[in-house]
C-alpha atoms as a PDB file:
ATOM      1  CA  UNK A   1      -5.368  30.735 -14.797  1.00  0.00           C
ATOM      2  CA  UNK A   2      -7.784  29.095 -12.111  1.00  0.00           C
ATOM      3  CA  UNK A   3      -6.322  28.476  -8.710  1.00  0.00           C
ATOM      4  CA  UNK A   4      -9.278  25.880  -8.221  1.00  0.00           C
ATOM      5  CA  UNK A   5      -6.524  22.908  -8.038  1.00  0.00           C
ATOM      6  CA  UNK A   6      -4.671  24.143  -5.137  1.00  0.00           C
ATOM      7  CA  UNK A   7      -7.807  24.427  -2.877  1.00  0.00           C
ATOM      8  CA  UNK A   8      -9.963  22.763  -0.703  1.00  0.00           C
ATOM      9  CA  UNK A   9     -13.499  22.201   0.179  1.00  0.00           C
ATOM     10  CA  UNK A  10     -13.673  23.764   3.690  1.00  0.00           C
ATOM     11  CA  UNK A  11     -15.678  22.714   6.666  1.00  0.00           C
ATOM     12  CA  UNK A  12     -18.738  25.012   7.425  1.00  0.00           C
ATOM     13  CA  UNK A  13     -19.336  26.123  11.538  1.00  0.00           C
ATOM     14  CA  UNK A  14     -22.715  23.666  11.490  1.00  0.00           C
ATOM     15  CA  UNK A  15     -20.269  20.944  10.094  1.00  0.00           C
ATOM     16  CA  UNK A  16     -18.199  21.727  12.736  1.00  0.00           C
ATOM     17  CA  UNK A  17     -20.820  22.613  15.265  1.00  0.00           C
ATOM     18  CA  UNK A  18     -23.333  19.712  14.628  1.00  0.00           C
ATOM     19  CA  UNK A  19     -20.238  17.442  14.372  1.00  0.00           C
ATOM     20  CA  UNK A  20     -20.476  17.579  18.281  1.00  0.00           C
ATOM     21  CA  UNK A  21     -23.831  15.762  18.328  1.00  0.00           C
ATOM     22  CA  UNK A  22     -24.026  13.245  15.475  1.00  0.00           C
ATOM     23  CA  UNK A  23     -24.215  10.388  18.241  1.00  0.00           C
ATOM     24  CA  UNK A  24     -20.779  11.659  19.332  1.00  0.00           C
ATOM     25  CA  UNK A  25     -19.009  10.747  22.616  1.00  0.00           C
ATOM     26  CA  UNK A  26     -17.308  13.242  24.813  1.00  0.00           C
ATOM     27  CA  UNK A  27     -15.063  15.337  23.398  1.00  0.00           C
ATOM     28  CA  UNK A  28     -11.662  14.443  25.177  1.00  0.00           C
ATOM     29  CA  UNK A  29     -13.129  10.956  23.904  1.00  0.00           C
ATOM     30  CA  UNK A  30     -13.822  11.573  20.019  1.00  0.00           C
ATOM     31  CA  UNK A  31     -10.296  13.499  19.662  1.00  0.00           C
ATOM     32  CA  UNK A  32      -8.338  10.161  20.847  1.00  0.00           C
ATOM     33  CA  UNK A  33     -10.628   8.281  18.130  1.00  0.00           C
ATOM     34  CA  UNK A  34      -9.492  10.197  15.279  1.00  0.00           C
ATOM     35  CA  UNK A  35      -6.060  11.127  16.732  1.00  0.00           C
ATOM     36  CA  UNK A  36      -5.822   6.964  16.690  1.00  0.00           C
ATOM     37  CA  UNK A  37      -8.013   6.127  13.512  1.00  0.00           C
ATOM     38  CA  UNK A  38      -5.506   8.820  11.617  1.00  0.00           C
ATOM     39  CA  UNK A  39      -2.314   7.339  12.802  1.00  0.00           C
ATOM     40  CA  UNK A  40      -3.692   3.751  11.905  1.00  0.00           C
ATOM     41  CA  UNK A  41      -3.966   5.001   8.575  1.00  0.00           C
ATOM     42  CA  UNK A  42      -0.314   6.164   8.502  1.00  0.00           C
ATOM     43  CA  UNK A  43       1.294   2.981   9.906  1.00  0.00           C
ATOM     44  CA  UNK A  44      -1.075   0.931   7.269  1.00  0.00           C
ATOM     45  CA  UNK A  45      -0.027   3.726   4.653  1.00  0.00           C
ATOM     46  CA  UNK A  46       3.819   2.601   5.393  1.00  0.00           C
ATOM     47  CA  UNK A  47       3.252  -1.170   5.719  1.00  0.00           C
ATOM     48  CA  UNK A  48       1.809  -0.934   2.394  1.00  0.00           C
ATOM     49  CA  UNK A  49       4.278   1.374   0.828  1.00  0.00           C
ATOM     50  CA  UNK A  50       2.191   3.444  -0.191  1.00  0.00           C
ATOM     51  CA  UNK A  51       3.241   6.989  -1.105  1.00  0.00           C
ATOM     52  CA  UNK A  52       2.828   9.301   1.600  1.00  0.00           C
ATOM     53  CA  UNK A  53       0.398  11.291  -0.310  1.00  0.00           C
ATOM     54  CA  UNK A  54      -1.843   8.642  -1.371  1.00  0.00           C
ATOM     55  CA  UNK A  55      -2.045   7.945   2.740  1.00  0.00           C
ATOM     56  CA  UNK A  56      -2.820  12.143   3.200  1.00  0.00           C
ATOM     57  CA  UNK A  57      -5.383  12.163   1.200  1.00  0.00           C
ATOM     58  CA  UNK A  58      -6.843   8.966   3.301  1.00  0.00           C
ATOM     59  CA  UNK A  59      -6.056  11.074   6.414  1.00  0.00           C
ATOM     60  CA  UNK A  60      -8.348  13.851   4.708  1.00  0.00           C
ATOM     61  CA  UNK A  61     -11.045  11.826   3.457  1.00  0.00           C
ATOM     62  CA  UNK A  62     -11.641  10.470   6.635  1.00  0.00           C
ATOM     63  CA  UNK A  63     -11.764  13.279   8.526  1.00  0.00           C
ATOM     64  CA  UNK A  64     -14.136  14.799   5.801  1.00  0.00           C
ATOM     65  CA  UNK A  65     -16.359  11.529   6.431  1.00  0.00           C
ATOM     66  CA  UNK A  66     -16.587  11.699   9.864  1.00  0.00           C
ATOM     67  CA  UNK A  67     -18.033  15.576   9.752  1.00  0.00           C
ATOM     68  CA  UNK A  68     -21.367  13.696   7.938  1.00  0.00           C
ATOM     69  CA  UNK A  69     -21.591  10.447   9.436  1.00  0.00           C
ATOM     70  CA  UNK A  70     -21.548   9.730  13.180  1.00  0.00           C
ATOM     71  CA  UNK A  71     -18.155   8.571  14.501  1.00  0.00           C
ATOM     72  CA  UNK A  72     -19.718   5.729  16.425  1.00  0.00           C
ATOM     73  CA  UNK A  73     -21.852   4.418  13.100  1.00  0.00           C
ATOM     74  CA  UNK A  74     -18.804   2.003  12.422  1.00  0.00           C
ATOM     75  CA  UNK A  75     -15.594   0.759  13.452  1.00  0.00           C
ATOM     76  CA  UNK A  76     -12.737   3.194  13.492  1.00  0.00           C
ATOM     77  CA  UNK A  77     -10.236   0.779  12.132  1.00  0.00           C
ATOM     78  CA  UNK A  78     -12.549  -0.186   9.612  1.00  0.00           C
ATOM     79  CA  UNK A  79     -13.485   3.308   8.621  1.00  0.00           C
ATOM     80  CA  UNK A  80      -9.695   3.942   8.533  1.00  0.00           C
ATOM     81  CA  UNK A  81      -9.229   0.663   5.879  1.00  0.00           C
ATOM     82  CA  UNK A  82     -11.529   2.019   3.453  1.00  0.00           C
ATOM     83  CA  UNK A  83     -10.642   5.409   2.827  1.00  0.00           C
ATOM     84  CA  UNK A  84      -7.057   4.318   2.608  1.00  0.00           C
ATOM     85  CA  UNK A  85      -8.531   1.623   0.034  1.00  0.00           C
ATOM     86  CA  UNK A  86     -10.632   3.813  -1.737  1.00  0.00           C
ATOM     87  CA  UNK A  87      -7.473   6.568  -2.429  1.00  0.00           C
ATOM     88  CA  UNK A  88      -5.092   4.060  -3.241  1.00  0.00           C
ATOM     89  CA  UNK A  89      -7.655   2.427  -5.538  1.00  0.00           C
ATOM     90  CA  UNK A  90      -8.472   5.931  -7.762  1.00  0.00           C
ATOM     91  CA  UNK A  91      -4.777   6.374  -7.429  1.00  0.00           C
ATOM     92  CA  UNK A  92      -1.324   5.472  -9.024  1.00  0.00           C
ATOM     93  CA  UNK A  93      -0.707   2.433  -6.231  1.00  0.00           C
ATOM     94  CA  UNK A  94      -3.346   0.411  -5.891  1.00  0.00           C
ATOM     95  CA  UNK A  95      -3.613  -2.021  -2.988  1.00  0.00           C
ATOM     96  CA  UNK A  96      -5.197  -5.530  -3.231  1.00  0.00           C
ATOM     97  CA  UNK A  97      -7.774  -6.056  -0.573  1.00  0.00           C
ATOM     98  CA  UNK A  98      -5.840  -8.665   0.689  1.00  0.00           C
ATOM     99  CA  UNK A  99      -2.864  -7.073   1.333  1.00  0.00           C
ATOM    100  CA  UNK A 100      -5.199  -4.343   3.385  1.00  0.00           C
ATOM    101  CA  UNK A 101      -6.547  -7.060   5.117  1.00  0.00           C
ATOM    102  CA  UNK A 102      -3.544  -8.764   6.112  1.00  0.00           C
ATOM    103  CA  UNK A 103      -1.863  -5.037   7.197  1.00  0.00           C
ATOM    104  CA  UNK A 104      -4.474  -4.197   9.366  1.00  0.00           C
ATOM    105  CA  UNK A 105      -4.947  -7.361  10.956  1.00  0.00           C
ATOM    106  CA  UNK A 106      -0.929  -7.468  12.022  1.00  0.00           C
ATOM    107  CA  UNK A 107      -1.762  -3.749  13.013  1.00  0.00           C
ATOM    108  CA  UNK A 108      -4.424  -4.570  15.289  1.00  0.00           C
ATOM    109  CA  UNK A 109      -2.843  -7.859  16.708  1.00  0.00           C
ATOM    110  CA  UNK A 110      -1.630  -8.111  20.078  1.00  0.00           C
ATOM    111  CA  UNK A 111       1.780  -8.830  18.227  1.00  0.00           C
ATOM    112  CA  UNK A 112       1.998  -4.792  16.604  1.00  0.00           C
ATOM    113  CA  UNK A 113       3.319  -2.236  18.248  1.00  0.00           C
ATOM    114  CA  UNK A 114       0.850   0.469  17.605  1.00  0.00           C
ATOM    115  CA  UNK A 115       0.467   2.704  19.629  1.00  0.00           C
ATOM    116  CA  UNK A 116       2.117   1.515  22.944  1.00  0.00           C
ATOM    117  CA  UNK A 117       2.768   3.512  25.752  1.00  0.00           C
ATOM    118  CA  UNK A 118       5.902   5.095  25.856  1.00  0.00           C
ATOM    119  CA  UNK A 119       8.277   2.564  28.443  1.00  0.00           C
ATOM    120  CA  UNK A 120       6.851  -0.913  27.389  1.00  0.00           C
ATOM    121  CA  UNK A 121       8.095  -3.507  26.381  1.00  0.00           C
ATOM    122  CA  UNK A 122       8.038  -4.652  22.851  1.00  0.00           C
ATOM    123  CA  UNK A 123       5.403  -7.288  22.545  1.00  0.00           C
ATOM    124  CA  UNK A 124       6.377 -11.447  21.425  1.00  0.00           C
ATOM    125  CA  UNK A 125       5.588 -11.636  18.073  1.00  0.00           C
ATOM    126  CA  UNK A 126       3.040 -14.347  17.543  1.00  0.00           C
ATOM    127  CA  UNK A 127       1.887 -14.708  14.001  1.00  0.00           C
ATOM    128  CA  UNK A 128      -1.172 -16.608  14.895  1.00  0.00           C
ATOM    129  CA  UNK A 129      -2.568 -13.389  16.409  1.00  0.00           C
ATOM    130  CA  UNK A 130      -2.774 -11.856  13.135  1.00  0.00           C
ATOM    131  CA  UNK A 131      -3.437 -15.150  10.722  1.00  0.00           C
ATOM    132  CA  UNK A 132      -6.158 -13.903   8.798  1.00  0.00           C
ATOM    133  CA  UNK A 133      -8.712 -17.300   7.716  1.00  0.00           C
ATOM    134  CA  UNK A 134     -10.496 -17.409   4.429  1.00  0.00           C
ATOM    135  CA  UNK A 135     -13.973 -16.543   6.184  1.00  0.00           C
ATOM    136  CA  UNK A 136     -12.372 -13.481   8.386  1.00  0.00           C
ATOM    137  CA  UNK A 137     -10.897 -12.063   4.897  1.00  0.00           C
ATOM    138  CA  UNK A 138     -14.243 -12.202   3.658  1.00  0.00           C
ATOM    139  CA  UNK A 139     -16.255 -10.673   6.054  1.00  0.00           C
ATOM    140  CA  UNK A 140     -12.718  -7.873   6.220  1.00  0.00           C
ATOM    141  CA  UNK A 141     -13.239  -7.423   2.747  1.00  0.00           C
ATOM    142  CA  UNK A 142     -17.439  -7.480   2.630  1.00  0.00           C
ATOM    143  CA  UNK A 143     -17.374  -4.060   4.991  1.00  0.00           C
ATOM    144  CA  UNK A 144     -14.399  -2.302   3.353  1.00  0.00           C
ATOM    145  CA  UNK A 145     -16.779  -2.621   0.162  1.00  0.00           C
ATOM    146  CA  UNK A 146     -19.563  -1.778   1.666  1.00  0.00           C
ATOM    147  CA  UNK A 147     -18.010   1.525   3.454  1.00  0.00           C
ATOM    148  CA  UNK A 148     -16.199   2.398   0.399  1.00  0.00           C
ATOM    149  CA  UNK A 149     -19.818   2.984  -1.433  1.00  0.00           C
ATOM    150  CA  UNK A 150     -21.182   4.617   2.106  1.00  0.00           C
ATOM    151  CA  UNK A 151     -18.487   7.569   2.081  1.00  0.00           C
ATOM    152  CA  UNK A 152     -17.963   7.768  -1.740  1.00  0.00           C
ATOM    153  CA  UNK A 153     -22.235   8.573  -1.829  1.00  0.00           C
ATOM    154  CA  UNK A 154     -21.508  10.964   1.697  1.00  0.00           C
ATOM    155  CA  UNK A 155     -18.880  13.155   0.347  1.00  0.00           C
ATOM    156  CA  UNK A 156     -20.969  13.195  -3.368  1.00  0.00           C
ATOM    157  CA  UNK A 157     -18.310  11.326  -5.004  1.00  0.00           C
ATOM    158  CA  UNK A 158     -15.792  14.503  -4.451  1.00  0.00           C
ATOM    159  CA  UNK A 159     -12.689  12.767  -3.352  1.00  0.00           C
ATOM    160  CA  UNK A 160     -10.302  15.397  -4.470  1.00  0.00           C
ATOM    161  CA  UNK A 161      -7.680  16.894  -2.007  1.00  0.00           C
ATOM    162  CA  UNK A 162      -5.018  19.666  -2.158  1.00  0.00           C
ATOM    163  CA  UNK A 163      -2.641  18.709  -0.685  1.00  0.00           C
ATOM    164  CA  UNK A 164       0.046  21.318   1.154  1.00  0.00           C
ATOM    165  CA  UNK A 165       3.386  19.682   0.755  1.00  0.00           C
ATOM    166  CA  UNK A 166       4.170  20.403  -3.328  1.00  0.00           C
ATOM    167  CA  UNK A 167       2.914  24.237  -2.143  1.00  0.00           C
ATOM    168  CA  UNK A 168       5.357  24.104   0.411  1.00  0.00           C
ATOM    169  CA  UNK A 169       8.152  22.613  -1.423  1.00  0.00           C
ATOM    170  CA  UNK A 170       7.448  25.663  -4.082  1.00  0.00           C
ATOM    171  CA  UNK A 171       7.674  28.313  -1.099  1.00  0.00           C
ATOM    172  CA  UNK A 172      10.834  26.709   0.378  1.00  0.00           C
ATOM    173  CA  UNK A 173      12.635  27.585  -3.289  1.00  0.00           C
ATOM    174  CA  UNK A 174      11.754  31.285  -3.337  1.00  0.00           C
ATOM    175  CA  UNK A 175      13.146  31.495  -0.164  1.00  0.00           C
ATOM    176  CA  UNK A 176      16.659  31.658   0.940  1.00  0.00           C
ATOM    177  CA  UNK A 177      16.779  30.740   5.235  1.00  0.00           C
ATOM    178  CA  UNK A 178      20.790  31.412   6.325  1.00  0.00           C
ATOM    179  CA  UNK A 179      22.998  29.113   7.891  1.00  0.00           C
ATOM    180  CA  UNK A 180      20.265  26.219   7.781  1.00  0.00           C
ATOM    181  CA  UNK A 181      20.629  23.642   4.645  1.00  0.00           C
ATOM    182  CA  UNK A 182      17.778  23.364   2.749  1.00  0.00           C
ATOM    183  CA  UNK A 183      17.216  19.735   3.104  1.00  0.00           C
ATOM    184  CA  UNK A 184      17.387  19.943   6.654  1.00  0.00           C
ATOM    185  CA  UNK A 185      14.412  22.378   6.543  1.00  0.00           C
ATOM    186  CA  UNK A 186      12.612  20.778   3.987  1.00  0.00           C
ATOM    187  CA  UNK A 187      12.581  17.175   5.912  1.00  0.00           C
ATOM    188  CA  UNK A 188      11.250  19.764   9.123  1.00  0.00           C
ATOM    189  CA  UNK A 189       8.347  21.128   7.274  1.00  0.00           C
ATOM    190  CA  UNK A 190       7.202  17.772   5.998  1.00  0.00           C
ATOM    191  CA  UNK A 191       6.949  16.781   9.490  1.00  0.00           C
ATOM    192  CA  UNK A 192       4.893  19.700  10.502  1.00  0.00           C
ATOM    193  CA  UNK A 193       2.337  19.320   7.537  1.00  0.00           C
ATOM    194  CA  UNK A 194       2.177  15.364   8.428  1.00  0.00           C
ATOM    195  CA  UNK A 195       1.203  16.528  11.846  1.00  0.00           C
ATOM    196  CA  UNK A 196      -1.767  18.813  11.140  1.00  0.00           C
ATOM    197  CA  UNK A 197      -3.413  15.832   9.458  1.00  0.00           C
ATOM    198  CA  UNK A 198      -3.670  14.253  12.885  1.00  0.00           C
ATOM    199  CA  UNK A 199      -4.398  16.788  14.638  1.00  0.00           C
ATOM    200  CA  UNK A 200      -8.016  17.003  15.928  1.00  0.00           C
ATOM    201  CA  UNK A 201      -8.641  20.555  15.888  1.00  0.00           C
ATOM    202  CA  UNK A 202      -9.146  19.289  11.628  1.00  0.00           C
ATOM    203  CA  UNK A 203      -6.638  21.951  10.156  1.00  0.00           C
ATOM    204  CA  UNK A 204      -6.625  20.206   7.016  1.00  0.00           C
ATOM    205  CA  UNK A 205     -10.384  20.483   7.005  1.00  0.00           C
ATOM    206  CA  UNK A 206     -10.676  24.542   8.308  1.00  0.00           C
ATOM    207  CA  UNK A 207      -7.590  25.622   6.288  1.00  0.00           C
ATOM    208  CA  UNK A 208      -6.228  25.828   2.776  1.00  0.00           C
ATOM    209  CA  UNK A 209      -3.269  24.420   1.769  1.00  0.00           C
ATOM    210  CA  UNK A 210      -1.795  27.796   0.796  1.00  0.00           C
ATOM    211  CA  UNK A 211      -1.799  28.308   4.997  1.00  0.00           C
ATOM    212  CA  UNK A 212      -0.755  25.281   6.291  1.00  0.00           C
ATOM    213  CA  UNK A 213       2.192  25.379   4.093  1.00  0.00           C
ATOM    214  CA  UNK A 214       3.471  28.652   5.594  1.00  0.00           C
ATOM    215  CA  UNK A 215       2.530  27.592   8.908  1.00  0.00           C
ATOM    216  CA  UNK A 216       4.857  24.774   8.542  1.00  0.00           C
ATOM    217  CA  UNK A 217       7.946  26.722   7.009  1.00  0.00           C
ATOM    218  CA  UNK A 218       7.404  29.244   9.885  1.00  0.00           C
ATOM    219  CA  UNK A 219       7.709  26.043  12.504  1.00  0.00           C
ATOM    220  CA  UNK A 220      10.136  24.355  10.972  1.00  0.00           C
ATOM    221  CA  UNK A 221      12.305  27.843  10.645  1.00  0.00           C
ATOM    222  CA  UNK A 222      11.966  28.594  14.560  1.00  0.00           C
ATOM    223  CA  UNK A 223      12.627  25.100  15.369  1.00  0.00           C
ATOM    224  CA  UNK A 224      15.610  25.033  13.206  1.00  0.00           C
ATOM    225  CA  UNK A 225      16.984  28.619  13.971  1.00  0.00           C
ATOM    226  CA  UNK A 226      17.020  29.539  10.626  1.00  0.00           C
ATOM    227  CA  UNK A 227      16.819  33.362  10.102  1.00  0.00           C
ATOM    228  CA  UNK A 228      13.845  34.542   8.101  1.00  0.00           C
ATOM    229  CA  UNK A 229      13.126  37.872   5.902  1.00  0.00           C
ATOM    230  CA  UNK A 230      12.491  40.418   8.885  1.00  0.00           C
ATOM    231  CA  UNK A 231       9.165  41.639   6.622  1.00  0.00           C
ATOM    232  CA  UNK A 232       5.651  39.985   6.797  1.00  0.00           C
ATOM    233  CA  UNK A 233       7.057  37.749   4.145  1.00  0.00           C
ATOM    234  CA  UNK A 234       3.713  34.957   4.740  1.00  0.00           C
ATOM    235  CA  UNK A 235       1.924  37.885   2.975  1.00  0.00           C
ATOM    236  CA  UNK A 236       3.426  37.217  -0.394  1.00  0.00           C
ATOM    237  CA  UNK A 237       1.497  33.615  -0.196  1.00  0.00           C
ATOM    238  CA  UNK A 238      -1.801  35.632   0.784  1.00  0.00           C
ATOM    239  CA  UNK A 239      -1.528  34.258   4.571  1.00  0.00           C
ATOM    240  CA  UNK A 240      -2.978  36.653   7.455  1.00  0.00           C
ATOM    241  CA  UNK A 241      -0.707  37.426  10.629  1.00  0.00           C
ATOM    242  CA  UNK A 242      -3.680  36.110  12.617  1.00  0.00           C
ATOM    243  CA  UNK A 243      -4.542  33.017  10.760  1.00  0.00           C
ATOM    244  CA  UNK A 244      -0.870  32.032  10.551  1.00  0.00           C
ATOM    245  CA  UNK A 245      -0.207  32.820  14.557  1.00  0.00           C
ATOM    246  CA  UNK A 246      -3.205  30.240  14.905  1.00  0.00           C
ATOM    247  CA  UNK A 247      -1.918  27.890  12.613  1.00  0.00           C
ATOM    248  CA  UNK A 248       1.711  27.865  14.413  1.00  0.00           C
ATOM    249  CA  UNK A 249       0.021  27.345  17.518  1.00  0.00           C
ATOM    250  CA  UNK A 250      -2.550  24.517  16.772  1.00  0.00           C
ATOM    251  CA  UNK A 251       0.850  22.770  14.821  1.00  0.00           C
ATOM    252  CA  UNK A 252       3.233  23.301  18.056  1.00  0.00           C
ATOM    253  CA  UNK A 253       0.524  21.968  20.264  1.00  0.00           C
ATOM    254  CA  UNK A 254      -0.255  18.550  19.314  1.00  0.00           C
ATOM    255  CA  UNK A 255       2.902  17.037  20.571  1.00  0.00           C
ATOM    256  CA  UNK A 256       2.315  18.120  24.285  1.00  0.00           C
ATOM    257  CA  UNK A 257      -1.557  17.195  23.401  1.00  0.00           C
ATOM    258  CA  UNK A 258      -0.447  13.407  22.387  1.00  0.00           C
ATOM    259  CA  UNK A 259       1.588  13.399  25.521  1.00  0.00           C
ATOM    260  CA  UNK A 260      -1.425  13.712  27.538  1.00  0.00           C
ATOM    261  CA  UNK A 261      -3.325  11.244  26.267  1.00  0.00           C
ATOM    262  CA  UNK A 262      -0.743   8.606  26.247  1.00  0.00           C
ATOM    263  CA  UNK A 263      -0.088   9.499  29.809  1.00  0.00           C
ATOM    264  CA  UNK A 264      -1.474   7.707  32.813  1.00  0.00           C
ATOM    265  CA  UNK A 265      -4.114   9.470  33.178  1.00  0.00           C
ATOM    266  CA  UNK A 266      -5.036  10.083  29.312  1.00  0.00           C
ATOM    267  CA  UNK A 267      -7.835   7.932  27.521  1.00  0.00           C
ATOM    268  CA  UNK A 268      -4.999   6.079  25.171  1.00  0.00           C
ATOM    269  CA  UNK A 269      -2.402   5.546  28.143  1.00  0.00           C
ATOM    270  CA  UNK A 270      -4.974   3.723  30.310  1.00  0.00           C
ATOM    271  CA  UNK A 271      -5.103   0.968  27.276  1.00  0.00           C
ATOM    272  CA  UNK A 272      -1.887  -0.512  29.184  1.00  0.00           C
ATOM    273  CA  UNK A 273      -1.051  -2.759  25.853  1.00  0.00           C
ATOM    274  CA  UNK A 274      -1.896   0.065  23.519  1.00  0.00           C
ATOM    275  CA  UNK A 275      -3.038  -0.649  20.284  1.00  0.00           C
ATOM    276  CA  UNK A 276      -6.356   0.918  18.553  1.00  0.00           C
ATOM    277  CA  UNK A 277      -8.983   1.859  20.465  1.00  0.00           C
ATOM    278  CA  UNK A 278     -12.539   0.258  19.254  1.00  0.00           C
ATOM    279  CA  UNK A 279     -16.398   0.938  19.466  1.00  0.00           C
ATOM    280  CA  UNK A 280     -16.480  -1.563  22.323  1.00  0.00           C
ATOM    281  CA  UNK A 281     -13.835   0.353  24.571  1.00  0.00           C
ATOM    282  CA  UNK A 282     -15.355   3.112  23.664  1.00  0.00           C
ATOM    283  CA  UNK A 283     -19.182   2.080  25.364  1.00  0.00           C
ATOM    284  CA  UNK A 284     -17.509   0.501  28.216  1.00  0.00           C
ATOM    285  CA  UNK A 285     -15.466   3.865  28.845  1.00  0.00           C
ATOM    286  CA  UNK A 286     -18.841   5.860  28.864  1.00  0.00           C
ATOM    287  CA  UNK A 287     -20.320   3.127  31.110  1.00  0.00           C
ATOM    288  CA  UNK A 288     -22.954   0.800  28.884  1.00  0.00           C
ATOM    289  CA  UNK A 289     -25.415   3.810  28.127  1.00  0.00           C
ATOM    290  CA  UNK A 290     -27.231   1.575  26.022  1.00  0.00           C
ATOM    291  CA  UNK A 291     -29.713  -0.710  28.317  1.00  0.00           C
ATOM    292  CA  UNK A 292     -28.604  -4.385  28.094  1.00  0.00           C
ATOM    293  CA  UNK A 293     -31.494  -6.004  26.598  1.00  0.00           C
ATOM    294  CA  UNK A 294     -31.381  -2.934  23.544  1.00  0.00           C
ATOM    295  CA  UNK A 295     -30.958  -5.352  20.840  1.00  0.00           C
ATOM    296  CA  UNK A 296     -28.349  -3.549  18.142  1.00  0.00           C
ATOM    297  CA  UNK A 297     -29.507  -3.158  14.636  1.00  0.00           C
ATOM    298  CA  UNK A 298     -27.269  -5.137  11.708  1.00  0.00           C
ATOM    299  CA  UNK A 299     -24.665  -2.514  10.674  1.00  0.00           C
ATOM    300  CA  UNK A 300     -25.273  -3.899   7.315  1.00  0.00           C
ATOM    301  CA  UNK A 301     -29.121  -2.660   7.279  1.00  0.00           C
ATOM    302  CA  UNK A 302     -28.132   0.761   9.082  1.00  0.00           C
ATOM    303  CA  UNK A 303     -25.698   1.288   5.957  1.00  0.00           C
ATOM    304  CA  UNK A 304     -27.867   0.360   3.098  1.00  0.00           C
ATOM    305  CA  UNK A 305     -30.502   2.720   4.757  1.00  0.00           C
ATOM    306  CA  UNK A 306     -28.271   5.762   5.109  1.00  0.00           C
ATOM    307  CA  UNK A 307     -26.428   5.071   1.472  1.00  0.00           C
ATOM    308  CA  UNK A 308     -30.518   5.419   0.361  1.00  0.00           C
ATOM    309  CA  UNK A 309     -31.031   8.455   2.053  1.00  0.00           C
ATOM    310  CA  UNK A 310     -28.045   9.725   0.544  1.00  0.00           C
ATOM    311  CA  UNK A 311     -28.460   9.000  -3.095  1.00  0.00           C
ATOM    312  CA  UNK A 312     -32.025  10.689  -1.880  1.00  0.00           C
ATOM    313  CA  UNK A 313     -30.728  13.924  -1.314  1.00  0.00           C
ATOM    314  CA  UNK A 314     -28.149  13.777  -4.475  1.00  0.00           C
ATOM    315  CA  UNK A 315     -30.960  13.054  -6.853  1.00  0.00           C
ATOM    316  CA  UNK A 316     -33.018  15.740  -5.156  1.00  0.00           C
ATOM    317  CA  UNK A 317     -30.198  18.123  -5.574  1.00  0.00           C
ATOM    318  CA  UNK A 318     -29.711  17.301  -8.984  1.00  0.00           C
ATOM    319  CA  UNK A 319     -33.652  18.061  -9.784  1.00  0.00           C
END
């Protein structure tokens, strides 16, 4: 029986190396992007009711996309929309573009709560902040479609994803953890493997699910005081001490991580409203490298050009 299903493509080191220098801004920088771009893809996942795994396998996708295309090629939120679109289209649950539309434009309103800083005040709601006209839906709607085709062609039509949480659920029922109800763990691990998709040290892209999944019932077991087999029981699921003691780690860490950046001092708590960062925060942060008079070429041109060089590369690799 092939074990093919329950795996994942895995990010090579020059994916992960060159990932660093695709037009990339600082590193402290990049993680808040995808730290935020991830978490907009939640909060639109729940708006939309979408089943959580429909919005994991966004999370993925997008992370996937972003280790071949330059982070800075297109608007995060917009890049966010469209692999959330794209799953949910191939999927069970699929959302009209105009409920997408409408979602992310409350999301990114001055009216949305997303990401504040911890101690502010809830903003007034003011629906005309997020009223979406007839020619801003179509323009919305014009670059979901076109990014849809641009990371479809980069990731070679190959949007499958493993995800961990049915592994984990499976794990949980071998196992028997005293004086802790299994519910109560169960709810515990879900939150660590909803974590690790947000993380930016891309767990979900440099691990199987078959490790993330133990990573999570050893978190959630600690956390929880629960008393586990005194053997190296992650062995049974074919999980390394040292993989899973960096796996436990890079889980346990984000939280003190986020808490940095939403600080003072930390890229998203200087954004005193909160809210998503964008391409245009993101140049003014790194001080207007580009010389004012550098004219910008039309995103749309830049896209059809690299979609080209990708179909390119799949027809020469299918010669």
């Amino acid at each position: 029986m092939t074990m093919a299903h329950m795996k994942n493509p895995l990010a090579t080191p020059d994916q992960i190396f060159h990932r660093s220098s695709l037009d990339s801004p600082p590193t402290e920088l990049r993680d808040a992007i995808f730290f935020s771009a991830q978490c907009l893809t939640q909060a639109a996942g729940i708006l939309l009711q979408l089943p959580q795994s429909v919005t994991a396998q966004a999370n993925v996708l997008l992370a996937r996309f972003w280790l071949i295309e330059p982070i800075m090629s297109h608007e995060f939120s917009d890049v966010s929309a469209a692999t959330l679109y794209t799953v949910a289209k191939i999927g069970p649950c699929p959302c009209t573009p105009r409920d997408l539309s409408n979602v992310y434009a409350y999301l990114l309103s001055s009216s949305s709560t997303f990401l504040s800083p911890p101690g502010n005040n809830p903003p007034k709601n003011i629906p005309d902040d997020y009223y979406q006209s007839e020619t801003s839906y179509q323009a919305f709607h014009s670059r979901i479609l076109s990014l849809e085709h641009l990371i479809l062609c980069s990731l070679s039509f190959d949007t499958t994803v493993s995800l961990p949480h049915p592994l984990a659920i499976t794990y949980l029922q071998s196992m028997d953890f005293l004086y802790v109800p299994k519910e109560k763990i169960t709810r515990r691990v879900v939150e660590y493997l909803n974590t690790a998709l947000l993380s930016p040290q891309l767990l979900c892209l440099t691990t199987q699910p078959n490790g993330l999944a133990v990573a999570a019932i050893y978190n959630a077991a600690k956390d929880l005081g629960a008393k586990m087999p005194e053997c190296e029981w992650w062995e049974v699921f074919d999980v390394d001490r040292e993989d899973l003691g960096f796996l436990v780690v890079g889980m346990r860490s984000l939280e003190g991580w986020v808490g940095g950046m939403m600080g003072e001092e930390g890229v998203l708590g200087k954004k005193k409203r909160g809210g998503m960062i964008t391409r245009k925060e993101v140049r003014d942060i790194l001080g207007g490298d580009r010389p004012p008079q550098e004219e910008e070429e039309d995103p749309e041109v830049v896209m059809a050009r690299r979609m080209d060089e990708k179909m390119r590369e799949i027809e020469a690799d299918a010669a």
